[in-house]
Protein backbone atom coordinates (compact mmCIF):
# COMPACT_ATOMS: atom_id res chain seq x y z
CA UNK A 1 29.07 -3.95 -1.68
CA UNK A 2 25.62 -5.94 -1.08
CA UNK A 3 22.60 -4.66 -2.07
CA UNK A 4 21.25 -4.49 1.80
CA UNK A 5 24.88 -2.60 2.69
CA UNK A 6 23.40 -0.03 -0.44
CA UNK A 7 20.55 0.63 0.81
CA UNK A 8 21.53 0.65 4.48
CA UNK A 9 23.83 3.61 3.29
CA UNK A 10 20.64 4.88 1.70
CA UNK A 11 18.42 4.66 4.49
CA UNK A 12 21.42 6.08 6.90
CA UNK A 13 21.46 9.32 4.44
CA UNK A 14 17.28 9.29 4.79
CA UNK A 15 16.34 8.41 8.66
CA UNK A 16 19.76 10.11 9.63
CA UNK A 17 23.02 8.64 10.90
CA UNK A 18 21.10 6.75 13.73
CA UNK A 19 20.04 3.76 11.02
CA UNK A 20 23.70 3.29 10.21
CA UNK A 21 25.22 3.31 13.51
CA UNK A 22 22.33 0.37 14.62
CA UNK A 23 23.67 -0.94 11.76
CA UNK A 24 20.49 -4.00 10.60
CA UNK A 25 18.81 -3.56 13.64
CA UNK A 26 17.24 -0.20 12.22
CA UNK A 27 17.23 -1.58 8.97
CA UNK A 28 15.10 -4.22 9.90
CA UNK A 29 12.36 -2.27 10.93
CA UNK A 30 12.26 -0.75 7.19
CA UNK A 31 13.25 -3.90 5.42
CA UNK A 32 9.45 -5.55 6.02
CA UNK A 33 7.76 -1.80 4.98
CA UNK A 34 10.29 -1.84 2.29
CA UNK A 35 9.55 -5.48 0.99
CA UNK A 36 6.29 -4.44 0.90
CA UNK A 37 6.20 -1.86 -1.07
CA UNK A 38 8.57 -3.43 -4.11
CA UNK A 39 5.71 -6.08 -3.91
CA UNK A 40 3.12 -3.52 -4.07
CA UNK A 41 4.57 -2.17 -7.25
CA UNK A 42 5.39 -5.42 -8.97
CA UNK A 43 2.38 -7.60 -7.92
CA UNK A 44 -0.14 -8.69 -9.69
CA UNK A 45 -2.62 -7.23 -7.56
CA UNK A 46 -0.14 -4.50 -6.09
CA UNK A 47 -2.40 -1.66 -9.05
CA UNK A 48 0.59 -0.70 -10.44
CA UNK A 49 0.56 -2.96 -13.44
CA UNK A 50 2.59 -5.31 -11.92
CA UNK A 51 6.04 -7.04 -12.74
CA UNK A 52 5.25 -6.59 -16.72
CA UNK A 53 3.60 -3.07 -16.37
CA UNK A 54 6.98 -2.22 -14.75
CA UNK A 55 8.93 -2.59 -17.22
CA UNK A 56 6.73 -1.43 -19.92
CA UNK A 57 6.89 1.80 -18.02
CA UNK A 58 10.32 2.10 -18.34
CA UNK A 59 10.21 1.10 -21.97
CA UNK A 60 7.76 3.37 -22.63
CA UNK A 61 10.22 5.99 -21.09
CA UNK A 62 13.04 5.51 -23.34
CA UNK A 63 14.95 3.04 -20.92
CA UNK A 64 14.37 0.07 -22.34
CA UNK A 65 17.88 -1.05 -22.79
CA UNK A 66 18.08 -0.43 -19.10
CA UNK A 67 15.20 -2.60 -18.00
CA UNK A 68 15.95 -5.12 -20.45
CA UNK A 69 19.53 -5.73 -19.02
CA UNK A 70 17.58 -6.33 -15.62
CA UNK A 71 15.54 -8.66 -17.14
CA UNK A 72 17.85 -10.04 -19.02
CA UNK A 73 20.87 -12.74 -17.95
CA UNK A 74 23.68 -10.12 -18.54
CA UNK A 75 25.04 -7.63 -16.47
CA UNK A 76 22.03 -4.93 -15.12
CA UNK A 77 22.89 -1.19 -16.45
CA UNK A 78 22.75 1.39 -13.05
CA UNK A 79 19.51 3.36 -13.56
CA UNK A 80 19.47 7.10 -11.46
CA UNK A 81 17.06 8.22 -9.08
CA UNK A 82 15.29 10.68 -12.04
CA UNK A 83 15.12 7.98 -14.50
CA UNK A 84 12.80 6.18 -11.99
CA UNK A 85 10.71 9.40 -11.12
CA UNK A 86 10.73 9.22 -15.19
CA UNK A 87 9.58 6.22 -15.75
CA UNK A 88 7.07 5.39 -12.47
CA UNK A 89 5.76 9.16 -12.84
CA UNK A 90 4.83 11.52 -9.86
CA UNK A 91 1.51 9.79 -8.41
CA UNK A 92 3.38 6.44 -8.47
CA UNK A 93 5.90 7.80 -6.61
CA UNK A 94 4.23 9.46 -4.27
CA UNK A 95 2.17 7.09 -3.59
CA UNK A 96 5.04 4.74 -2.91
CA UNK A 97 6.65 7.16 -0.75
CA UNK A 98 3.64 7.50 1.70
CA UNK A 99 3.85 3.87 1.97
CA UNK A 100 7.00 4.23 3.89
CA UNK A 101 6.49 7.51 5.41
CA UNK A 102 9.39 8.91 3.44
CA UNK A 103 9.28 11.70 0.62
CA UNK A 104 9.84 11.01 -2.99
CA UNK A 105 13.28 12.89 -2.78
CA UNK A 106 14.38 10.03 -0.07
CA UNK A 107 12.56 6.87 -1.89
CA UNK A 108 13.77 7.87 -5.42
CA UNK A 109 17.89 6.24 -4.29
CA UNK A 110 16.08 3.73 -2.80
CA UNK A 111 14.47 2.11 -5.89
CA UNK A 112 17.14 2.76 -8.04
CA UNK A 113 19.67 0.64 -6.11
CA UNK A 114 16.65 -1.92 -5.42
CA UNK A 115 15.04 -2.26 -8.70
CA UNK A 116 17.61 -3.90 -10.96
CA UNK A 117 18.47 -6.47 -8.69
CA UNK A 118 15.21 -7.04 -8.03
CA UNK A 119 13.81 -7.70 -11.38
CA UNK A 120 16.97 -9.60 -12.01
CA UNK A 121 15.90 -11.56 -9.51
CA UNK A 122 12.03 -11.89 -10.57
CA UNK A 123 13.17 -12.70 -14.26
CA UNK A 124 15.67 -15.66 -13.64
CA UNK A 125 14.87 -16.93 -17.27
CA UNK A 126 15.75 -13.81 -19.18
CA UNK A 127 12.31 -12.93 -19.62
CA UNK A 128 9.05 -11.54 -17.79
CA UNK A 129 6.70 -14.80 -16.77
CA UNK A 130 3.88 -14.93 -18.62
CA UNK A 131 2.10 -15.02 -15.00
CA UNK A 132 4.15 -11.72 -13.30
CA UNK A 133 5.52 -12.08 -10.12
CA UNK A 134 2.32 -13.16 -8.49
CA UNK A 135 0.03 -11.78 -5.84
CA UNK A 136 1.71 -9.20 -3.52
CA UNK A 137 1.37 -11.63 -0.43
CA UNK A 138 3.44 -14.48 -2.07
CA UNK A 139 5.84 -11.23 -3.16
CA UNK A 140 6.21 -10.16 0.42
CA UNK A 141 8.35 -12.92 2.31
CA UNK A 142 10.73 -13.56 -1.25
CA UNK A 143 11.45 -9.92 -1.37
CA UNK A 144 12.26 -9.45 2.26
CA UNK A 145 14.84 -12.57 2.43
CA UNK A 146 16.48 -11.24 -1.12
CA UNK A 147 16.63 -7.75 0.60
CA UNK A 148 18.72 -9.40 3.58
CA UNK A 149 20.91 -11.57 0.87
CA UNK A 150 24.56 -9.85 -0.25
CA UNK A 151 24.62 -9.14 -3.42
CA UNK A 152 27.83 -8.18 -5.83
């Protein structure tokens, strides 16, 4: 299953069964909000410490062998929903949440199907740039076209 069939499912279980009957066509409509806040959180200039302050996070929360196999060129570990309210901590999360107009509950499956692939994809080299993943706007349009991509 592709990453956008995961969180399809996700969203489904979140907006009700309406988003998975419309199949991408309510999908879309979240995909851009969704895009955006993933850049938000791993920008530069997104105030969340960006790409690097990400994973630090999650270091700094005892996963570190779980972000590192994101980052790294093996296969990425599965993180759960309460390792991410873990590592991000409550204001992040909430904060995130609001963004889409969901509760943390909801947005909590969300990011932890969407994260690893995600800095998989941000880290192609094995390692976190030097430079993070840049300024949220040049985040925006790479994040929604990888959200659309399958995925195995």
């Amino acid at each position: 299953m592709g990453l956008l069939d995961s969180l399809l499912g996700q969203v489904g279980q979140v907006f009700g069964n309406s988003a998975q009957n419309q199949g991408g066509g309510a999908l879309s409509g979240l995909l851009g909000p969704l895009a955006g806040t993933l850049g938000g959180l791993l920008s530069n200039d997104g105030g969340h410490g960006g790409l690097g302050g990400l994973v630090s996070k999650f270091q700094q929360a005892g996963l570190g062998d779980v972000v590192n196999s994101w980052v790294g060129n093996g296969q990425n570990e599965p993180v759960s929903p309460d390792q991410v309210s873990q590592a991000l901590g409550p204001d992040t999360v909430t904060q995130l949440a609001g963004q889409l107009g969901i509760n943390a509950q909801s947005l909590l499956p969300l990011l932890a199907s969407a994260l690893p692939a995600v800095v998989n994809k941000l880290t192609p080299n094995g390692e976190v740039p030097a430079q993070g993943a840049g300024a949220q706007s040049d985040l925006l349009n790479t994040l929604t076209h990888f959200l659309q991509q399958p995925h195995s």
